[in-house]
Every structure is written in structure tokens, then in C-alpha cells.
N, C-alpha and C. Protein backbone atom coordinates (compact mmCIF):
# COMPACT_ATOMS: atom_id res chain seq x y z
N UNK A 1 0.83 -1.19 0.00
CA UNK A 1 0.00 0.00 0.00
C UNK A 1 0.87 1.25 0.00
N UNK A 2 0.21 2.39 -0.49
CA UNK A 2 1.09 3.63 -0.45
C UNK A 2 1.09 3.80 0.99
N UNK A 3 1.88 5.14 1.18
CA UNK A 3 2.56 5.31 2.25
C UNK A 3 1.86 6.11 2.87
N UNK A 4 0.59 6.83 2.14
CA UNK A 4 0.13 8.16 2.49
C UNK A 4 -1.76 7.52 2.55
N UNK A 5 -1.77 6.08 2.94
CA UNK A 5 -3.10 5.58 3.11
C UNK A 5 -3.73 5.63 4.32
N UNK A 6 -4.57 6.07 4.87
CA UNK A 6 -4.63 6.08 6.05
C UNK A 6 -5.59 4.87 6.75
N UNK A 7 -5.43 4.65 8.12
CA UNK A 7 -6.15 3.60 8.45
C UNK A 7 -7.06 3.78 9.43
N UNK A 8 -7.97 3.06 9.44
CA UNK A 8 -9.46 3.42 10.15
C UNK A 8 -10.00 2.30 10.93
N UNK A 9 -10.16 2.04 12.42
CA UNK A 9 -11.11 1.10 12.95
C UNK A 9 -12.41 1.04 12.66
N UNK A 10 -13.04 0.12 12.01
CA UNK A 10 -13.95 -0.04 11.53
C UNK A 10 -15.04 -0.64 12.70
N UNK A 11 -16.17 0.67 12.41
CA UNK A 11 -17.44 0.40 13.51
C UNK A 11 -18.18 -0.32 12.72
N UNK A 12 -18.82 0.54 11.42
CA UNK A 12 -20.25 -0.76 10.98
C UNK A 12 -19.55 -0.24 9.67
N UNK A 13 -20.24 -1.63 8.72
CA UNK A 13 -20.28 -1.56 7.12
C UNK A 13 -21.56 -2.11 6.64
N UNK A 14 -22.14 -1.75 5.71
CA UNK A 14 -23.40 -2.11 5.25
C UNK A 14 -23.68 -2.53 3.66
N UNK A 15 -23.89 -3.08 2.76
CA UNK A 15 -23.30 -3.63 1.65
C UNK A 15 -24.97 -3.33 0.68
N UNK A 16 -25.31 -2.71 -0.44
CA UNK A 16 -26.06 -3.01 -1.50
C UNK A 16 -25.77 -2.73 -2.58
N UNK A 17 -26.68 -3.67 -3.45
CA UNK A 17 -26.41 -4.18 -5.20
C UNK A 17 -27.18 -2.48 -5.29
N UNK A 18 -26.56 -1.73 -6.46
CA UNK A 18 -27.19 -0.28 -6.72
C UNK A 18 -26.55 -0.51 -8.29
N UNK A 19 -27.93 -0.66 -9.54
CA UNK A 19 -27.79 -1.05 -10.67
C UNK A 19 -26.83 -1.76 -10.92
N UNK A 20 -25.85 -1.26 -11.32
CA UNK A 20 -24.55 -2.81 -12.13
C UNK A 20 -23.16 -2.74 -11.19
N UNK A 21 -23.26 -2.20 -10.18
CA UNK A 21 -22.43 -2.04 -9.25
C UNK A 21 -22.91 -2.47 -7.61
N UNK A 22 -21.76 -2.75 -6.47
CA UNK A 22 -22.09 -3.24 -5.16
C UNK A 22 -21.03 -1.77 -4.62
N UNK A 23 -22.04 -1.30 -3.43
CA UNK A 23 -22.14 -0.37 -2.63
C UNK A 23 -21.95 -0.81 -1.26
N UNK A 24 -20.28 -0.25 -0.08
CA UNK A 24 -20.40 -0.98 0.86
C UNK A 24 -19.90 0.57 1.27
N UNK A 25 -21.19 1.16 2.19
CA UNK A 25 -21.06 2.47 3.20
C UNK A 25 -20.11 1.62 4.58
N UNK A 26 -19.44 2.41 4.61
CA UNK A 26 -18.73 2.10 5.80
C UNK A 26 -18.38 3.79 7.01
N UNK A 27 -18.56 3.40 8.43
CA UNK A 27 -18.53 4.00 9.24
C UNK A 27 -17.04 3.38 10.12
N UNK A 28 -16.19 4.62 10.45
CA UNK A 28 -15.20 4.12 11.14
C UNK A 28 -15.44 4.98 12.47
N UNK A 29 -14.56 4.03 13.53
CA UNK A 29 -14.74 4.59 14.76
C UNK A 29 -14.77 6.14 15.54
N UNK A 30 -14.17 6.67 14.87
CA UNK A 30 -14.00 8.31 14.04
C UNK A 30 -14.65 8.85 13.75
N UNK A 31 -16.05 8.50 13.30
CA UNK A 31 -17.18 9.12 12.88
C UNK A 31 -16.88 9.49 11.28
N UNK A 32 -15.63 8.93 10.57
CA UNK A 32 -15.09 9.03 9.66
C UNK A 32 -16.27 8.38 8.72
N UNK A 33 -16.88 8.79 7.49
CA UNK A 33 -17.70 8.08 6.80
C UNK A 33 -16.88 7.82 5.16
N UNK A 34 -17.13 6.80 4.44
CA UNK A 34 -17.06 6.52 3.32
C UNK A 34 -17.82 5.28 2.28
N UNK A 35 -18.07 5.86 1.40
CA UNK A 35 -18.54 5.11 0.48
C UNK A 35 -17.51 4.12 -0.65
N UNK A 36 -17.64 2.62 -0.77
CA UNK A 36 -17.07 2.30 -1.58
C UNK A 36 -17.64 1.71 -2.76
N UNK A 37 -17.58 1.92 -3.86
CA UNK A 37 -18.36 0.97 -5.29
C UNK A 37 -17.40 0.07 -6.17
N UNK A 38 -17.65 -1.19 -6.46
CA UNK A 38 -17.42 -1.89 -7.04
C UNK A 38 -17.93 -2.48 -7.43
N UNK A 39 -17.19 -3.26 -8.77
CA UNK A 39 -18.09 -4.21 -9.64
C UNK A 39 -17.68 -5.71 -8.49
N UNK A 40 -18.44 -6.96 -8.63
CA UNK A 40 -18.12 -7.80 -8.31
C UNK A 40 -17.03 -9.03 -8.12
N UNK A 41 -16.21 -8.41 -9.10
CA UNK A 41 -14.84 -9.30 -9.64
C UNK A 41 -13.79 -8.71 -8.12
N UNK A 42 -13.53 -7.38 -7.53
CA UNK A 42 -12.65 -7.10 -6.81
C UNK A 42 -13.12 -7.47 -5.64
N UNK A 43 -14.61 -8.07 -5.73
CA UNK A 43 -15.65 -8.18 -3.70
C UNK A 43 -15.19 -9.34 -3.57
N UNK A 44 -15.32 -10.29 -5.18
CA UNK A 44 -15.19 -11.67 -4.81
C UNK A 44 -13.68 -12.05 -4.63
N UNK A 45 -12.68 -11.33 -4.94
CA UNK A 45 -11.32 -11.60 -4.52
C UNK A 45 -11.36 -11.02 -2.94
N UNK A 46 -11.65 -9.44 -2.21
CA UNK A 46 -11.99 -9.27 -1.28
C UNK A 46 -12.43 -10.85 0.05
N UNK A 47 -13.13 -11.33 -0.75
CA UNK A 47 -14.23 -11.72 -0.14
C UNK A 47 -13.41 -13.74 0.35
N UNK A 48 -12.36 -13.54 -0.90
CA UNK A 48 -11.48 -14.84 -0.62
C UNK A 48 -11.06 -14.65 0.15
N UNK A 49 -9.85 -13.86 0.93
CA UNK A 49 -8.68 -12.77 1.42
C UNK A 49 -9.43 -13.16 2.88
N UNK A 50 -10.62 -12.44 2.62
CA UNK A 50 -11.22 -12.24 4.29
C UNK A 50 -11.49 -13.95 4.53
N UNK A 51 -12.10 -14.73 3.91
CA UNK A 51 -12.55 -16.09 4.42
C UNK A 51 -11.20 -16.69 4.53
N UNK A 52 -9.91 -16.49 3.55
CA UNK A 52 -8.71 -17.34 4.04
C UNK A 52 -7.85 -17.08 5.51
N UNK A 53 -7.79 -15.03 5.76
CA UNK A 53 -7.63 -15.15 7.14
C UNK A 53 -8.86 -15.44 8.40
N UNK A 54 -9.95 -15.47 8.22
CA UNK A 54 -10.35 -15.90 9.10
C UNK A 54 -10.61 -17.55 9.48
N UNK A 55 -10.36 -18.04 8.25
CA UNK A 55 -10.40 -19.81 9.03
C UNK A 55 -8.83 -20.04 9.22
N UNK A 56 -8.02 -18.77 8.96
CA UNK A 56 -6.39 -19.49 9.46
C UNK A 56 -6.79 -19.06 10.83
N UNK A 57 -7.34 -17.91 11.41
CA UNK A 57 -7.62 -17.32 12.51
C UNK A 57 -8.25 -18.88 13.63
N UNK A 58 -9.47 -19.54 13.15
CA UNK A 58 -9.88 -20.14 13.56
C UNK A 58 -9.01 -21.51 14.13
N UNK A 59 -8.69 -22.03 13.09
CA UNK A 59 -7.86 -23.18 13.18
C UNK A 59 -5.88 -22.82 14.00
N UNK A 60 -5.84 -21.32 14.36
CA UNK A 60 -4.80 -21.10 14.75
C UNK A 60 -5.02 -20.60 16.64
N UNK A 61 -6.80 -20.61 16.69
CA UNK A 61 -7.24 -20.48 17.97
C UNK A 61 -7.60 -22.44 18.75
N UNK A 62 -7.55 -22.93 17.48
CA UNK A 62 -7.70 -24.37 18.07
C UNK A 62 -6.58 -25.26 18.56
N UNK A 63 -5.30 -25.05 17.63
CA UNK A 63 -4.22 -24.66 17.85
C UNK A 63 -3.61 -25.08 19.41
């Protein structure tokens, strides 16, 4: 990542299909608000990423 990205604890995110694009409003602890849009090809790589660290998470709490 660049150097000049900033990072945010994330309070809530909320996700909808809006015509040919997916819409995920996100609220950070900050009161910081942003909107993100994408087509489905970058959610469903997203969406690997998050399920591969969380069952290493799982299986590294069983561990």
C-alpha cells in the first residue's frame, strides 16, 4: 500500500447491489464516513482474502 493511506477502525459496514455495481457504506470509529463501489470481480477476490484469514484465525485459535 502507499505510504500516504490512512487507516481506520472499523465500527459498521453495510453492503447493497445499486444497478450494475455493489455499494459498501462504511462508518469508522471516528465518525469518519465513506462510500465504496465496485463491480463484483474485486468483492469476490476481497471476499477470498477475508474467508482465508479468518479460518487461518480459527484453526490457529484451536491450535
Amino acid at each position: 500500500m502507499a505510504k500516504d493511506v490512512m487507516a481506520y477502525t472499523l465500527k459498521q459496514a453495510l453492503a447493497a447491489r445499486v444497478d450494475d455495481h455493489i455499494e459498501i457504506a462504511v462508518e469508522a470509529e471516528d465518525g469518519t464516513n465513506l462510500k465504496i463501489r465496485a463491480s463484483s470481480e474485486p468483492l469476490d477476490a476481497l471476499t477470498g482474502d477475508l474467508e482465508a484469514i479468518l479460518d487461518g484465525d480459527d484453526s490457529g485459535e484451536a491450535a
